[in-house]
Protein backbone atom coordinates (compact mmCIF):
# COMPACT_ATOMS: atom_id res chain seq x y z
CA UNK A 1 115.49 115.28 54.28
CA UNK A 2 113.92 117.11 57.50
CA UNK A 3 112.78 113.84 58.74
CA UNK A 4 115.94 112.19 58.57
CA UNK A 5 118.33 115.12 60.05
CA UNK A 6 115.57 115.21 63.04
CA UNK A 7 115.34 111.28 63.60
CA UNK A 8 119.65 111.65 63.40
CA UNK A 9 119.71 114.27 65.80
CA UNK A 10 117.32 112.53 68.46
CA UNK A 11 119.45 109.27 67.92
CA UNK A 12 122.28 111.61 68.98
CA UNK A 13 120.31 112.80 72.11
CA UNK A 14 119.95 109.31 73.17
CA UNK A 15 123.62 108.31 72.89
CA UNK A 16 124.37 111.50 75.37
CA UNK A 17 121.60 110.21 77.96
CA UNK A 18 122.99 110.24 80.89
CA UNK A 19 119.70 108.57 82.98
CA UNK A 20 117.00 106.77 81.49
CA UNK A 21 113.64 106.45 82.95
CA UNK A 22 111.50 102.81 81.78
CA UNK A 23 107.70 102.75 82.16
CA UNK A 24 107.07 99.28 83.79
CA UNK A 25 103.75 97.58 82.95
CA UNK A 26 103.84 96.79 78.88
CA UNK A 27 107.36 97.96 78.59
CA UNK A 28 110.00 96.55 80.61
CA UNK A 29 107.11 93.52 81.89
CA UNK A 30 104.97 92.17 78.97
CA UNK A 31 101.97 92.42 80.85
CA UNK A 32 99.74 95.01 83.30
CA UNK A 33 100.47 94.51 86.80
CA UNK A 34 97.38 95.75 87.86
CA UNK A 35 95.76 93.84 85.84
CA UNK A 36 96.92 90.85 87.21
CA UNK A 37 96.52 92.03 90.90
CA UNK A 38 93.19 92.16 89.43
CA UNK A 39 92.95 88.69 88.65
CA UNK A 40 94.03 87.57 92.15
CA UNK A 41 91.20 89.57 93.61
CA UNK A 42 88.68 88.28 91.34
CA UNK A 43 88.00 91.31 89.23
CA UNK A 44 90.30 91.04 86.28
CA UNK A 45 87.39 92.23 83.14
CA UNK A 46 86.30 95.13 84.93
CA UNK A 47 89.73 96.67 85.97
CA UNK A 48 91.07 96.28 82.69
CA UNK A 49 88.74 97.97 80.67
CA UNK A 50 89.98 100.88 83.28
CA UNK A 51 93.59 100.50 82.38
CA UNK A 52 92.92 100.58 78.48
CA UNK A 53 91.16 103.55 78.91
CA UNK A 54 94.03 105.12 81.33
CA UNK A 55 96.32 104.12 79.00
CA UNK A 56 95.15 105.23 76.06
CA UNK A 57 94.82 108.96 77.51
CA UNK A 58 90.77 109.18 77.92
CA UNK A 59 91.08 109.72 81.76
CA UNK A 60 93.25 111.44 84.34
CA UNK A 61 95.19 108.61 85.91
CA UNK A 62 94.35 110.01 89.29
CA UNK A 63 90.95 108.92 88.51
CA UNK A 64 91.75 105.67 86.49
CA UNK A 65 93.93 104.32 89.76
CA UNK A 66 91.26 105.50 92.70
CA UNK A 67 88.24 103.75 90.60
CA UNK A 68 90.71 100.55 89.66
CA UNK A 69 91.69 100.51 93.62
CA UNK A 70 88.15 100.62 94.38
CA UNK A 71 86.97 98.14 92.79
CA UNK A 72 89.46 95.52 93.70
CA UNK A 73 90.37 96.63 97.62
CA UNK A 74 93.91 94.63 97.48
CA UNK A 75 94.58 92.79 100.65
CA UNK A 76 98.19 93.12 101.59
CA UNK A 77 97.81 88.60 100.57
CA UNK A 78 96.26 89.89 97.57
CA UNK A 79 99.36 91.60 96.56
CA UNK A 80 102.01 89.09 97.91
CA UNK A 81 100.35 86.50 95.79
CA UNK A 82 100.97 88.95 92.56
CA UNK A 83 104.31 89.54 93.81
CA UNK A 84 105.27 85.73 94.16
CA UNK A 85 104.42 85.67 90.07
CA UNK A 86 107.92 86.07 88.54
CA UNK A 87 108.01 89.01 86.48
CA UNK A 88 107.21 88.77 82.77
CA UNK A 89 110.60 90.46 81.05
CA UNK A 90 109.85 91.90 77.72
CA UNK A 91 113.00 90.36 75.80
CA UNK A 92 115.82 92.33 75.08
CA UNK A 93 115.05 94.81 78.48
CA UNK A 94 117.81 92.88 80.76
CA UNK A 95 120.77 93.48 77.63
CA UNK A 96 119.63 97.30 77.35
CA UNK A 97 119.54 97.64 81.13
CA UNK A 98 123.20 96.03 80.96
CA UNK A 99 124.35 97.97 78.08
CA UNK A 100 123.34 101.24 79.93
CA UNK A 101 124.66 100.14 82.84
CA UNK A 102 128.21 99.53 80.98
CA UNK A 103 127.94 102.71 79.62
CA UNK A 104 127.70 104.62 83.14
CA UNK A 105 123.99 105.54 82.51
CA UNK A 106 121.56 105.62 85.57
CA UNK A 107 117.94 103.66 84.94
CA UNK A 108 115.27 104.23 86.65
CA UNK A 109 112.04 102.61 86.59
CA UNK A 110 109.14 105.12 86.74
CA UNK A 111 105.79 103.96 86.97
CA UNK A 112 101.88 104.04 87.88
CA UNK A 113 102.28 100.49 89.19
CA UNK A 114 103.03 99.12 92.99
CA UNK A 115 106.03 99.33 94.64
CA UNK A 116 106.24 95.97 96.08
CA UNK A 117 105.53 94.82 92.80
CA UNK A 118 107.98 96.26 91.01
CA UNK A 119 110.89 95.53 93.20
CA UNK A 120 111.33 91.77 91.89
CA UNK A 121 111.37 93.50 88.61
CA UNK A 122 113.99 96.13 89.62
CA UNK A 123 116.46 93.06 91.12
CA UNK A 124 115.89 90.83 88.24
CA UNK A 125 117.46 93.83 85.75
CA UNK A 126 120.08 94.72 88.64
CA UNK A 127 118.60 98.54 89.01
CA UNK A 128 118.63 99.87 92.84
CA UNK A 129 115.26 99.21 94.47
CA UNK A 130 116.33 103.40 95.66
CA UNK A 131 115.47 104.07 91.85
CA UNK A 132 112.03 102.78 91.35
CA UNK A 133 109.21 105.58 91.25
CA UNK A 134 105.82 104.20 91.92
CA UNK A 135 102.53 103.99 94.38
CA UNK A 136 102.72 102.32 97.58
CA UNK A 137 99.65 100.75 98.55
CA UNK A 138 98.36 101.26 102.53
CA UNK A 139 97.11 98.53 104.38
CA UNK A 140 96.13 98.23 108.39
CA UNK A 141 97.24 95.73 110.91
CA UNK A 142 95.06 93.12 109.14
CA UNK A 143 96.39 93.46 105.57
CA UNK A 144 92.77 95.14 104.99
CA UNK A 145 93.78 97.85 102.08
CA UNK A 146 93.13 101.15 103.29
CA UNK A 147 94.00 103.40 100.34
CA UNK A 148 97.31 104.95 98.50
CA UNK A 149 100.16 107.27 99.33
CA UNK A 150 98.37 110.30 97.98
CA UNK A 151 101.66 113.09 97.87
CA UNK A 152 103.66 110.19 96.00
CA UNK A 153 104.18 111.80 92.06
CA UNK A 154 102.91 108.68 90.21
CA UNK A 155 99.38 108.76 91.56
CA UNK A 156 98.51 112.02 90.27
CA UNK A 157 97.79 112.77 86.16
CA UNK A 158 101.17 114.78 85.30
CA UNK A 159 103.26 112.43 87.71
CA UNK A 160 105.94 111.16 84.86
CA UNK A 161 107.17 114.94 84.12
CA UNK A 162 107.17 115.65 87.89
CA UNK A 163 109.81 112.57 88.19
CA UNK A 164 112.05 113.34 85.30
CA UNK A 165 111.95 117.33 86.51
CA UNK A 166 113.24 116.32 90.10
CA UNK A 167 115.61 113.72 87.99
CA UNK A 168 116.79 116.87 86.22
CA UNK A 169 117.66 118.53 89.32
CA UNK A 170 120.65 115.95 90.33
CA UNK A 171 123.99 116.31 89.46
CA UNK A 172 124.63 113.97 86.37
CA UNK A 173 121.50 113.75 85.18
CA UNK A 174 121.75 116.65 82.30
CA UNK A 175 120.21 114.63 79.34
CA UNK A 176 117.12 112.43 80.64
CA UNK A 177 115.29 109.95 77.87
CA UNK A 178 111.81 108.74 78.45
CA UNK A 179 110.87 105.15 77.45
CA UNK A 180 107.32 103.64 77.42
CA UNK A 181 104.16 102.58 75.96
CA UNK A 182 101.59 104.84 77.42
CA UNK A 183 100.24 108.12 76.87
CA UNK A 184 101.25 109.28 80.20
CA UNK A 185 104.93 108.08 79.80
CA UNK A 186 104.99 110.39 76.37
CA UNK A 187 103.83 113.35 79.56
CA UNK A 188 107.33 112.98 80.54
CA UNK A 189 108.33 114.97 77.59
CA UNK A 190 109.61 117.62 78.28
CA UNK A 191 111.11 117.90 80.53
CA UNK A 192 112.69 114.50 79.42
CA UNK A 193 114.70 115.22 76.22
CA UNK A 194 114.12 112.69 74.59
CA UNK A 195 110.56 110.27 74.48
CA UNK A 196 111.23 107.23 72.87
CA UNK A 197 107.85 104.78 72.48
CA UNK A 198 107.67 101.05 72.99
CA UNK A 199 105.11 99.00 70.83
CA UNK A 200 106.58 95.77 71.09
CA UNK A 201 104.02 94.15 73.91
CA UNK A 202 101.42 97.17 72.64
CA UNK A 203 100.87 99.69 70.02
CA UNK A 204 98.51 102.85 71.00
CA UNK A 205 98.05 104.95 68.19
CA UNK A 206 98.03 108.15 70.17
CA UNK A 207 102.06 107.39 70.97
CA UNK A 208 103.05 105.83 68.04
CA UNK A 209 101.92 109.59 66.13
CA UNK A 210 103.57 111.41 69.22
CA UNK A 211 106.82 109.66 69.85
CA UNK A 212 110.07 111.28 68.89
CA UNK A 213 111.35 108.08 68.20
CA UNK A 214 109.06 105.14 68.15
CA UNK A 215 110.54 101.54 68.54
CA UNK A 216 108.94 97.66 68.51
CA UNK A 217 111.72 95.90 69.75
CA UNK A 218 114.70 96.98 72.20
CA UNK A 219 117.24 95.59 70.07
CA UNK A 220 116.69 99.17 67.80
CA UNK A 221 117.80 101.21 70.64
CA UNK A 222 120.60 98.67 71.79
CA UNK A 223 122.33 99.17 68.25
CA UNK A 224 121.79 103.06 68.73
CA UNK A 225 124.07 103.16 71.87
């Protein structure tokens, strides 16, 4: 049938990757980061009605992360307290990571989330800190927050394809697959080849229906290699 030649031939893009790109929060990490920088500054309910509604497409995430921000005003302790929290591994991330690894495949983590926050992450699955994507927080001399790199691609609606495209532009990085939960990690496609959907820590309709490929468990797309 149609369905199945398309579903073969997308399996066959994904064996040819040559980088892939993870979405962090409710992908590789079972849970929101922001939401639990939230938590440590004592405004967890409000912020994540914010990040359902970013995630499940009804705002530009420009707006969604200046209006979360806002509300919470991190302190630089505020954020090493989050950091401190050992990262929350979705299973089966750290044997894909591995496998892709073993297969000469570059990973990159691209995503809406906090640098700092993300580099425990990034060591735990042995990925270069040099290949996380994300916003870097500003602070003063006090640790008062101050605001967000503004030029930085993952603070602006659109940001995931802007990453992949610049991706695209390295040598060795021909066939580019998207993974992630999120309506703006399903952006990335195109110019990512390939945009496979995670439900396993959350299913949004919106992805599941757009997905070339939509997964609940990384095990699928281990035994797809």
């Amino acid at each position: 049938t149609h369905s199945q030649r398309s579903q073969h031939r997308i399996m066959e893009v994904w064996k040819r990757c040559t980088a892939v790109c993870f979405d962090v929060d409710s992908t590789v990490c079972q849970d929101e980061a922001i939401d639990r920088l939230a938590e440590h500054c004592g405004v967890g309910p409000e912020v994540k009605a914010w990040t359902a509604k970013a995630m499940g497409g009804a705002i530009g995430y420009r707006e969604s992360l200046t209006a979360r921000l806002d509300i919470m005003k991190p302190s630089l302790a505020n954020v090493e307290k989050c950091v401190s929290d050992p990262p929350q591994l979705t299973p089966g991330i750290t044997e894909l990571v591995a496998a892709l690894h073993a297969k000469g495949v570059k990973v990159y983590l691209v995503t809406g989330g906090f640098h700092r926050i993300v580099v425990p992450v990034a060591e735990a699955l042995g990925i270069s800190t040099d290949n996380i994507f994300a916003n870097r927080l500003q602070f003063d001399e006090a640790g008062v927050y101050t605001g967000f790199d503004e030029e930085a691609h993952t603070s602006r609606t659109n940001g995931k394809p802007k990453v992949v495209a610049e991706l695209k532009t390295r040598p060795g990085h021909e066939v580019v697959a998207m993974v992630g939960d999120g309506a703006t990690d399903m952006e990335a496609r195109p110019p990512a080849d390939v945009f496979v959907g995670f439900g396993g820590n959350a299913v949004r309709e919106k992805v599941k229906a757009g997905a070339d490929w939509f997964v609940m468990d990384f095990a699928e797309l281990i035994s797809s290699l």
